[in-house]
N, C-alpha and C. Protein backbone atom coordinates (compact mmCIF):
# COMPACT_ATOMS: atom_id res chain seq x y z
N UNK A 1 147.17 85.97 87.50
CA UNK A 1 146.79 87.03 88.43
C UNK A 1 145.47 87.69 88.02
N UNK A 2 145.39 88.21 86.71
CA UNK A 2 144.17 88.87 85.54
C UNK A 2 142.91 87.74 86.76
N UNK A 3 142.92 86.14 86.36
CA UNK A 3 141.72 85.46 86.47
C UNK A 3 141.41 85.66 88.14
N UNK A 4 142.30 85.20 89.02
CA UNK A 4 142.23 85.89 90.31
C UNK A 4 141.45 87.02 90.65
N UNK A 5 141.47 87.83 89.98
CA UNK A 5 140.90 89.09 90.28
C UNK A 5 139.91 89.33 90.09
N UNK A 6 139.38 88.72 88.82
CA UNK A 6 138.32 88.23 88.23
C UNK A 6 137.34 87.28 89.20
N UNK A 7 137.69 87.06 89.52
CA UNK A 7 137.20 85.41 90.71
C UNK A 7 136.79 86.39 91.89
N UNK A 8 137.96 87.20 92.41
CA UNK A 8 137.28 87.89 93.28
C UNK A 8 135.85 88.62 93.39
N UNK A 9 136.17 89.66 92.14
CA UNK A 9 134.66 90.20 91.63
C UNK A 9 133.87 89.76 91.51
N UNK A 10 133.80 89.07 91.05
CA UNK A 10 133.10 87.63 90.81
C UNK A 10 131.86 87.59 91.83
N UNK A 11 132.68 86.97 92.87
CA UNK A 11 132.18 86.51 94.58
C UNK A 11 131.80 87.98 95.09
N UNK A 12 132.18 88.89 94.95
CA UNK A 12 131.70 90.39 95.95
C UNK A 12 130.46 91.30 94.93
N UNK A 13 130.30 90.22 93.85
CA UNK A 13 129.14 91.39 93.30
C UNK A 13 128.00 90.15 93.16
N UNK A 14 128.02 88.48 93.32
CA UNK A 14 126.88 88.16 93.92
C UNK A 14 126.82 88.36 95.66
N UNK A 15 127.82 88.57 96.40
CA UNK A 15 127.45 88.79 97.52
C UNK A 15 126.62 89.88 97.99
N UNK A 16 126.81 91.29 97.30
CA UNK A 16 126.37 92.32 97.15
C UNK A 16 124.79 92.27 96.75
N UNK A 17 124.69 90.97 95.74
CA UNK A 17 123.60 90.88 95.04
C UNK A 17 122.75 89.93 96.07
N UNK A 18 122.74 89.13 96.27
CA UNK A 18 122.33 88.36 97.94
C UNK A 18 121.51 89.29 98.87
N UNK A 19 123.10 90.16 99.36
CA UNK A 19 122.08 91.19 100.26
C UNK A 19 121.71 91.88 99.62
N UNK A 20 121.53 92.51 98.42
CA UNK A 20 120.28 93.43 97.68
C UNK A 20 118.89 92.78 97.86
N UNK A 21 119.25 91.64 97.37
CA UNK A 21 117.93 90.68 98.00
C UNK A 21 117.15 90.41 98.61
N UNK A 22 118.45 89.91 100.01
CA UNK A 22 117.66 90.26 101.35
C UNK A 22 116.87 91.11 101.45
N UNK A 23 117.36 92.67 101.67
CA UNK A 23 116.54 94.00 101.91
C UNK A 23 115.39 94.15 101.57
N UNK A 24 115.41 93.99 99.62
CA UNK A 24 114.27 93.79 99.31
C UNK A 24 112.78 92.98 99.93
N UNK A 25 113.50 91.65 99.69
CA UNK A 25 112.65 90.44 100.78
C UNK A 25 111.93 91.29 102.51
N UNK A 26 112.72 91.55 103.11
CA UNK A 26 112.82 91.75 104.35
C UNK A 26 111.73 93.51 104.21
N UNK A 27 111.75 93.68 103.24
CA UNK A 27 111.21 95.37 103.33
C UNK A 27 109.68 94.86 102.90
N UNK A 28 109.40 93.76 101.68
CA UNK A 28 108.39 93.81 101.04
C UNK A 28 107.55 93.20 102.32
N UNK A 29 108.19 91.93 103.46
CA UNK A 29 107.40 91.37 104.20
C UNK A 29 107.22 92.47 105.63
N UNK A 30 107.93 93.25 105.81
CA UNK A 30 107.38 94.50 106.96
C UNK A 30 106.27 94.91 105.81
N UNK A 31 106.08 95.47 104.66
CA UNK A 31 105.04 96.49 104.39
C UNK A 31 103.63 95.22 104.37
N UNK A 32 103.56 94.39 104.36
CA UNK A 32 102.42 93.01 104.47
C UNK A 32 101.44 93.47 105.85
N UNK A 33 100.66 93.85 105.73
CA UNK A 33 99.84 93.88 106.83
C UNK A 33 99.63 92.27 107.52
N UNK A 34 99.16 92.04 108.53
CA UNK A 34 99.27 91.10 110.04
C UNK A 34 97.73 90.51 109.39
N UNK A 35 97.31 89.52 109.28
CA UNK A 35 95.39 89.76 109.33
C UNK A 35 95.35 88.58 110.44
N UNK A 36 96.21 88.87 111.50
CA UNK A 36 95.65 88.17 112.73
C UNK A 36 94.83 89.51 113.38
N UNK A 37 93.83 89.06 114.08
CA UNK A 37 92.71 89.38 114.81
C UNK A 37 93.16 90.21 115.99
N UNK A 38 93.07 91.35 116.09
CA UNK A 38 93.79 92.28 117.52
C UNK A 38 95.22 92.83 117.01
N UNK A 39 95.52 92.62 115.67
CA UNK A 39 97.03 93.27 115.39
C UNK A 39 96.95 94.75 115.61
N UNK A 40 95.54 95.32 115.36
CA UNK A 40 96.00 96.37 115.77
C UNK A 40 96.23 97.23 117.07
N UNK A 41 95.45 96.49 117.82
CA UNK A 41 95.94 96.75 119.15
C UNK A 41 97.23 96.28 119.54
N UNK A 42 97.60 95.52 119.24
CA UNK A 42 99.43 94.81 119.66
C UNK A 42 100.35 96.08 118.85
N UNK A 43 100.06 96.30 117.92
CA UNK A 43 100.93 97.31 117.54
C UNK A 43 100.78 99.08 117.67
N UNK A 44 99.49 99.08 118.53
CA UNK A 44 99.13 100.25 118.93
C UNK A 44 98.82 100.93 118.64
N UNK A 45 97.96 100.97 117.52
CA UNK A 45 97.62 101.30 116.62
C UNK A 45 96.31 101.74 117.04
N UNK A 46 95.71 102.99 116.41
CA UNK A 46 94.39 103.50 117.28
C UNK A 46 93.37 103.42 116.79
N UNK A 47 91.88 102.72 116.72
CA UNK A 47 90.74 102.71 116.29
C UNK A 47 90.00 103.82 116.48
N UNK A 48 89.13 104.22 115.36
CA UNK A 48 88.40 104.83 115.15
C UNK A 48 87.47 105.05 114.70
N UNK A 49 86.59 105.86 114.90
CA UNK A 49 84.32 105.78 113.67
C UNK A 49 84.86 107.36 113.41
N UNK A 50 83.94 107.35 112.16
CA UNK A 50 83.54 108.37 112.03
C UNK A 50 81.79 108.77 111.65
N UNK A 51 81.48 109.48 112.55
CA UNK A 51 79.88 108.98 112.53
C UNK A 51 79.53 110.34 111.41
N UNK A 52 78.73 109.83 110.62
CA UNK A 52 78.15 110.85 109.23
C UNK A 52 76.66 111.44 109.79
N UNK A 53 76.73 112.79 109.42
CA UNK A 53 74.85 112.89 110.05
C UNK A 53 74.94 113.54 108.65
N UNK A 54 74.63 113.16 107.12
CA UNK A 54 74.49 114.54 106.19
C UNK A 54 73.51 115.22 106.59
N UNK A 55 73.38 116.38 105.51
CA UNK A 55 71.89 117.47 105.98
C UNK A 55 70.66 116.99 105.53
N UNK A 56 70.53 115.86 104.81
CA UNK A 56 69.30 114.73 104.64
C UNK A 56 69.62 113.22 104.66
N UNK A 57 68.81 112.95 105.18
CA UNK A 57 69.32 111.02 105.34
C UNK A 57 69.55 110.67 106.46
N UNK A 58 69.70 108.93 106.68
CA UNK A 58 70.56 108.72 108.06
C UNK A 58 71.80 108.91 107.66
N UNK A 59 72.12 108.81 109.37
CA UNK A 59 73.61 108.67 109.81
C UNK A 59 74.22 107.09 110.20
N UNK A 60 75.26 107.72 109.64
CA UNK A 60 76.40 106.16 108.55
C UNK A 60 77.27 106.26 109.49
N UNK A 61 77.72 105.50 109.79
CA UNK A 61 79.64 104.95 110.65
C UNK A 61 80.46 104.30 109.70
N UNK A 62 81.63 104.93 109.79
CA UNK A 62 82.73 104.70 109.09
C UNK A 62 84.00 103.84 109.84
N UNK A 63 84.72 102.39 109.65
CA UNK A 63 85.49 102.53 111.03
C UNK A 63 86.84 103.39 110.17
N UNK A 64 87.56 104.00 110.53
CA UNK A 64 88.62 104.38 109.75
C UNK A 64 89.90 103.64 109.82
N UNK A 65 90.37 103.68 108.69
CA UNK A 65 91.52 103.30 108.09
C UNK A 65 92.34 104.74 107.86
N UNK A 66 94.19 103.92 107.60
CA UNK A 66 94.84 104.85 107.07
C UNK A 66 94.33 105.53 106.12
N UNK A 67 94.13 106.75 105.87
CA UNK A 67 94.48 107.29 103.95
C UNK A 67 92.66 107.43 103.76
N UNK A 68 91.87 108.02 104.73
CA UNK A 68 90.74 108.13 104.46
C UNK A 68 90.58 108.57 103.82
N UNK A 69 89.79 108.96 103.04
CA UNK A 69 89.34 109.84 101.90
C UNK A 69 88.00 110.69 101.98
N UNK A 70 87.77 111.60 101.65
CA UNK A 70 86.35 112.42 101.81
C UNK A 70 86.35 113.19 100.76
N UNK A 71 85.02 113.33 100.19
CA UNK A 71 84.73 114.12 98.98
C UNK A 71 83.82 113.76 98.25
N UNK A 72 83.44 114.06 97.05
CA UNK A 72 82.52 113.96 96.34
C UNK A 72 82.61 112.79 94.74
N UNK A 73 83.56 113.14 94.65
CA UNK A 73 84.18 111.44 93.79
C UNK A 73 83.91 110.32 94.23
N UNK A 74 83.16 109.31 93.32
CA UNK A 74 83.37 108.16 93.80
C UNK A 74 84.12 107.23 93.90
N UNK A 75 85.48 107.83 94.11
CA UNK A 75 86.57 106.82 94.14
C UNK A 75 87.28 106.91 95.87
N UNK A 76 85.97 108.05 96.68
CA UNK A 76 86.18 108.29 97.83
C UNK A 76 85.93 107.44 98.73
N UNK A 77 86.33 107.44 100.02
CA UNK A 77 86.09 106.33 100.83
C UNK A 77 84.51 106.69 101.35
N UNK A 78 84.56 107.85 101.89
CA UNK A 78 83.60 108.34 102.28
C UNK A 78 82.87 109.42 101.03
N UNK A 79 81.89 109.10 100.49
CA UNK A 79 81.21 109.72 99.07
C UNK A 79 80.38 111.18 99.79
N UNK A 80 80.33 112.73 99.53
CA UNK A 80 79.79 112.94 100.21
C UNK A 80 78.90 114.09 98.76
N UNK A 81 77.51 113.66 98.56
CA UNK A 81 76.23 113.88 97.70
C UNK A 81 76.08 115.35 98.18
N UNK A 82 77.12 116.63 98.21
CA UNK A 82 76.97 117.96 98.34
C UNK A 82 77.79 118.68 97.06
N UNK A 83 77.10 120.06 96.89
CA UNK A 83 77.90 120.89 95.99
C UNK A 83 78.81 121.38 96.36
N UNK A 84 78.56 121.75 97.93
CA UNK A 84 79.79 122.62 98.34
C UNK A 84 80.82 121.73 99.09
N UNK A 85 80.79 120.25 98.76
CA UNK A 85 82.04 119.23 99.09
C UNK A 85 82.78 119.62 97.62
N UNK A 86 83.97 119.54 97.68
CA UNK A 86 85.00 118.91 96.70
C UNK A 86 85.16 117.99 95.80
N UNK A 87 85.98 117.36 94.83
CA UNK A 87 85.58 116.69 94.35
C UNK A 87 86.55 115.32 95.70
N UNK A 88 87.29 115.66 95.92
CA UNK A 88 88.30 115.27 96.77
C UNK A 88 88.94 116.24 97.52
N UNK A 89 88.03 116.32 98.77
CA UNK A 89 88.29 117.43 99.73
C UNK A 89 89.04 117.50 100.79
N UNK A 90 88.87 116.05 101.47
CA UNK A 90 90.13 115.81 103.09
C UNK A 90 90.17 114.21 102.96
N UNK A 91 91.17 114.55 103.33
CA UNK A 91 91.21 112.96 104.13
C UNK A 91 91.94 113.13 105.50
N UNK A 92 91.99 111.73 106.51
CA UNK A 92 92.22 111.25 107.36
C UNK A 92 93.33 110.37 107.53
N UNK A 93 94.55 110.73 108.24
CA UNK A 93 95.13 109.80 108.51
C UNK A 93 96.31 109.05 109.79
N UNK A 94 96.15 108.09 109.59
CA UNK A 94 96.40 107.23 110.99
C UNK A 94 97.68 107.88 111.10
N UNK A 95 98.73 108.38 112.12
CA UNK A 95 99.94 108.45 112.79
C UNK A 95 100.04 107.62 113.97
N UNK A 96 101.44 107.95 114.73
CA UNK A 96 101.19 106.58 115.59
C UNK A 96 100.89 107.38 116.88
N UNK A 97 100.36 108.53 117.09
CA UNK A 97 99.44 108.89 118.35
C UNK A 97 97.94 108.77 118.36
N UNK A 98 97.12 108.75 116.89
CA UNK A 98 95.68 108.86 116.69
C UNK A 98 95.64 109.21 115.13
N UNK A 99 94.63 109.92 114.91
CA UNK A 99 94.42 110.46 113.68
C UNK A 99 94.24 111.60 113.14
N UNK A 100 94.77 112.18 112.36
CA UNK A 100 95.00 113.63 111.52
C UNK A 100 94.17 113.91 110.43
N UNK A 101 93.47 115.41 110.40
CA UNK A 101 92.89 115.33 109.34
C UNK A 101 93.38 116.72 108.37
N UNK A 102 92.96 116.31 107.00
CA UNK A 102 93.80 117.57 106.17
C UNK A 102 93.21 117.75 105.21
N UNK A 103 92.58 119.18 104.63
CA UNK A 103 92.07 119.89 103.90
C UNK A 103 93.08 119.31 102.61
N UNK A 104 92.60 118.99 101.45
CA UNK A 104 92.66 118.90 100.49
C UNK A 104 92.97 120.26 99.66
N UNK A 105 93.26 121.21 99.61
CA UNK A 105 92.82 122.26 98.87
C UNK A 105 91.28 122.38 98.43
N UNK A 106 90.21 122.43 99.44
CA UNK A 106 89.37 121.96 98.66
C UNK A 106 88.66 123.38 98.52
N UNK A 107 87.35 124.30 97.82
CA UNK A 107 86.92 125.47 97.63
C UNK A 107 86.28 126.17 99.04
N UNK A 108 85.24 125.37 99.00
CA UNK A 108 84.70 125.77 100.23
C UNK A 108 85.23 125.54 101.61
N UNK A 109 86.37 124.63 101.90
CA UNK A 109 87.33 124.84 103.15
C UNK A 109 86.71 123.29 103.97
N UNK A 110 87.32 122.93 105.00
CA UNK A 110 87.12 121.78 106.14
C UNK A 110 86.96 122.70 107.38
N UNK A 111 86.08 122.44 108.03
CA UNK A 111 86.38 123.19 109.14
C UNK A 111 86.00 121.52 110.55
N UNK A 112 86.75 122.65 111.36
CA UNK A 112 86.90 121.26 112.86
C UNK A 112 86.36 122.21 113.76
N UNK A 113 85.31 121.89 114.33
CA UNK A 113 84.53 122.68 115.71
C UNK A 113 84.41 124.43 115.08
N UNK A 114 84.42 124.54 113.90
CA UNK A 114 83.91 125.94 113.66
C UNK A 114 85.01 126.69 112.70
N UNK A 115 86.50 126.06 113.24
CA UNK A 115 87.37 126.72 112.53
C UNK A 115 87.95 126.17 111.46
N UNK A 116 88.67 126.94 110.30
CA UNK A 116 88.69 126.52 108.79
C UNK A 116 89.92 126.02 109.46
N UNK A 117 90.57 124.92 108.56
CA UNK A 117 91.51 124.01 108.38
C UNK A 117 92.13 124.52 107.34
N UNK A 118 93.52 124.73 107.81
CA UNK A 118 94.49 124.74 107.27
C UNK A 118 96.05 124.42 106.81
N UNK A 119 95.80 123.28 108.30
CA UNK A 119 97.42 122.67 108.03
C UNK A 119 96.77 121.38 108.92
N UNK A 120 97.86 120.27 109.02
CA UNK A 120 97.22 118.69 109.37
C UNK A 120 96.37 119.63 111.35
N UNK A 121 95.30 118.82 111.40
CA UNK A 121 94.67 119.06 112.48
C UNK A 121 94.28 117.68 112.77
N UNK A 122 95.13 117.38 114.52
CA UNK A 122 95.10 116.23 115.18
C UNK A 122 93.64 115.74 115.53
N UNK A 123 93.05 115.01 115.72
CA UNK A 123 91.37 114.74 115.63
C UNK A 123 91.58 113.64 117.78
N UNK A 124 90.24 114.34 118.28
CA UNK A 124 90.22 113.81 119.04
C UNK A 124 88.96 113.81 119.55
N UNK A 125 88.84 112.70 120.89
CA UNK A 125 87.13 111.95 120.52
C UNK A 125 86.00 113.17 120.59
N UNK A 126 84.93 113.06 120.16
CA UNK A 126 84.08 114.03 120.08
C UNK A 126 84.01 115.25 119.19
N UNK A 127 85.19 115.19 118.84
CA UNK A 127 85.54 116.96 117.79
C UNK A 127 84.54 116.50 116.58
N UNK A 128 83.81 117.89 115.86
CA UNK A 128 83.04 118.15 114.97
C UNK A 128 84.01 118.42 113.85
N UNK A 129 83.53 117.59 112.61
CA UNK A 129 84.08 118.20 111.52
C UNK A 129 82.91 118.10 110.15
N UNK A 130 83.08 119.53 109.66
CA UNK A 130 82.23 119.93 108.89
C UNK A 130 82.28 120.07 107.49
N UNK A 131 81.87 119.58 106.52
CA UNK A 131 82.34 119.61 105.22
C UNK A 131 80.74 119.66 104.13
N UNK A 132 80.84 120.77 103.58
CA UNK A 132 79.60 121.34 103.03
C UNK A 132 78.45 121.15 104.02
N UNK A 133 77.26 120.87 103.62
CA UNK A 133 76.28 120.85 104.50
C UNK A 133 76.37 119.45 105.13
N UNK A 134 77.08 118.66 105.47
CA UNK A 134 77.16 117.19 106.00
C UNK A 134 78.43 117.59 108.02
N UNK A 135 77.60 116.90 108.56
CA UNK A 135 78.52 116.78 109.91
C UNK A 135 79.42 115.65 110.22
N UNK A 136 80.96 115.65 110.29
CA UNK A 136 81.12 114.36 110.78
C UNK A 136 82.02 114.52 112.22
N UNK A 137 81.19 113.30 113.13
CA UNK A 137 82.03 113.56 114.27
C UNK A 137 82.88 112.28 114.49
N UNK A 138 84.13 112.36 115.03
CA UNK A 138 85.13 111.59 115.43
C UNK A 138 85.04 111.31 117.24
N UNK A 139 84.90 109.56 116.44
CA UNK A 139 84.99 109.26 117.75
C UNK A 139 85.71 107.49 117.75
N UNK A 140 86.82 107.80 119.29
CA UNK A 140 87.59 106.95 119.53
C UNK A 140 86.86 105.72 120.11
N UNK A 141 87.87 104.39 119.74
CA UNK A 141 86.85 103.13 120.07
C UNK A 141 87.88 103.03 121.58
């Protein structure tokens, strides 16, 4: 009876272990991005620029990605050569209506069309956003 029982366990803790498996498997291949051509339009996903004018130089286009980054570090997506940027001041990021942007804690503040940023602010085409002496405007493709 003892080995029986044994036998059972046995079988219900690789079965258990199987589908632990699965999940895993099945979770790691959803987080795999698509690199077919137009995935992001099939999944609805929203394109975007962000056009740079700093207060010297030309103006740069950005296309954006999730998890933008802005600031003054160069580990930023967008590098921005001011004192009164952050070192890591905002970033940008994709939701599934458009794109959000969010003050970092940074000193001198983010502002969008004039006003300081203070909690996620939804971004839509044309809006101004300002970060030390540099302009960036958002615009939808």
């Amino acid at each position: 009876m003892f080995n029986l029982v044994l036998f059972v366990l046995k079988i219900v803790f690789l079965a258990l272990l199987y589908l632990f498996l699965i999940f895993v498997v099945m979770g790691t291949l959803r987080d795999i991005p698509s690199t077919s051509q137009g995935s992001d339009e099939r999944r609805g996903r929203a394109r975007a620029l962000l056009v740079v004018r700093p207060a010297a130089g030309e103006k740069n286009t950005y296309r954006l990605l999730d998890n933008f980054t802005i600031g003054r570090a160069p580990d930023n997506d967008l590098v921005i050569d001011d004192t009164f940027a952050s070192q890591h001041h905002a970033k940008i990021l994709a939701t599934g209506d458009g794109f959000v942007l969010q003050d970092l804690e940074s000193t001198n503040g983010t502002f969008v069309e004039g006003r300081r940023v203070s909690e996620l602010v939804p971004l839509h085409d044309g809006v101004t956003i300002t970060i030390g002496k540099a302009t960036l405007v958002y615009e939808e493709e």
